[in-house]
C-alpha atoms as a PDB file:
ATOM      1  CA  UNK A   1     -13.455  75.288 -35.119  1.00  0.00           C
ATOM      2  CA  UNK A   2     -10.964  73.743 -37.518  1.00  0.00           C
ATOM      3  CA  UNK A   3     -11.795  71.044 -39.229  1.00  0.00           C
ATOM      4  CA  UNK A   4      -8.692  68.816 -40.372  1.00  0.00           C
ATOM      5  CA  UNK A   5      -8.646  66.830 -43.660  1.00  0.00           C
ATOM      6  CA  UNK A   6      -7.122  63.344 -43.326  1.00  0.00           C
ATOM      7  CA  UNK A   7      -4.979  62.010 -46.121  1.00  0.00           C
ATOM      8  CA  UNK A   8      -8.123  59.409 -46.759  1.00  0.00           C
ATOM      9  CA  UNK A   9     -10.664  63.046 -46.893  1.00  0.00           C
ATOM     10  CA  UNK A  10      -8.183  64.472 -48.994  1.00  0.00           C
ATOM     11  CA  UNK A  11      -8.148  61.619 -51.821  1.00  0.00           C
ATOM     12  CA  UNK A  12     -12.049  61.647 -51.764  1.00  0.00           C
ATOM     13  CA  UNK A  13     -12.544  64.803 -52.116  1.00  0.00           C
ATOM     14  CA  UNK A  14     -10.090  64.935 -54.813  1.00  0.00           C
ATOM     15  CA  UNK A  15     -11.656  61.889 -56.641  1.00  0.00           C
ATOM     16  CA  UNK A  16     -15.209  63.824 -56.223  1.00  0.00           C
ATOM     17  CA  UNK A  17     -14.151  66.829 -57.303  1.00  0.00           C
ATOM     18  CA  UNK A  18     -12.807  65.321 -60.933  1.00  0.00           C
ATOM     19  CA  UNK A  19     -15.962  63.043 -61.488  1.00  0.00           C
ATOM     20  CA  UNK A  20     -18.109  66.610 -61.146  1.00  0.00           C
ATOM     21  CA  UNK A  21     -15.770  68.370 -63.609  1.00  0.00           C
ATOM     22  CA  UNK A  22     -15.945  65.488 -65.828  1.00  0.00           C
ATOM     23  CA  UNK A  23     -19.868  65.161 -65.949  1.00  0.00           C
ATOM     24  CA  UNK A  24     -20.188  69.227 -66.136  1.00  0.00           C
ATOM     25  CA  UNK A  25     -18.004  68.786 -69.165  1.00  0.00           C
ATOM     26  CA  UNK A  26     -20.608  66.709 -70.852  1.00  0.00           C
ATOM     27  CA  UNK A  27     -18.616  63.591 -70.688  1.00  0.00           C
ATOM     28  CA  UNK A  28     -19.282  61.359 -68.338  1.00  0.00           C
ATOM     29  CA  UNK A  29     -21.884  58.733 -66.931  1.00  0.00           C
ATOM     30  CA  UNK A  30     -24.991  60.954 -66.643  1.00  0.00           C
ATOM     31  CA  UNK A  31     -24.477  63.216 -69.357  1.00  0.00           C
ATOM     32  CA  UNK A  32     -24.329  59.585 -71.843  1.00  0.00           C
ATOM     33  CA  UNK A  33     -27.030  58.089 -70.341  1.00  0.00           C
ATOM     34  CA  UNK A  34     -29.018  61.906 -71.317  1.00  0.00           C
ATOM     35  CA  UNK A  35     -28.523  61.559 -74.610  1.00  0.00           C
ATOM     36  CA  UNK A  36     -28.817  57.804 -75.179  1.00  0.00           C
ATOM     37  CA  UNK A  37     -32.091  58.903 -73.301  1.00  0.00           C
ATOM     38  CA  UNK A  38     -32.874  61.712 -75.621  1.00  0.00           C
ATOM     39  CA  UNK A  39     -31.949  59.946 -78.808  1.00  0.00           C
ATOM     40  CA  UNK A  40     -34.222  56.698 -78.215  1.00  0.00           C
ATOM     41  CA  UNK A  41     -37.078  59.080 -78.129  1.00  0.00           C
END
């Protein structure tokens, strides 16, 4: 079984897949909200 990506998938998936590079970078949301974490105590 095949399973087709609509344009809608596509965009998501797309959109997903930059957010996870960005917070495995050490840049993003989480990886802030770590070290503001980290650095209060």
């Amino acid at each position: 079984m095949k399973f087709q990506f609509n344009q809608k998938n596509k965009r998501l998936l797309f959109i997903i897949g930059i957010v996870v590079l960005i917070e495995l970078s050490g840049y993003g949301f989480f990886a802030s909200l770590f070290r503001l974490i980290g650095s209060i105590s």
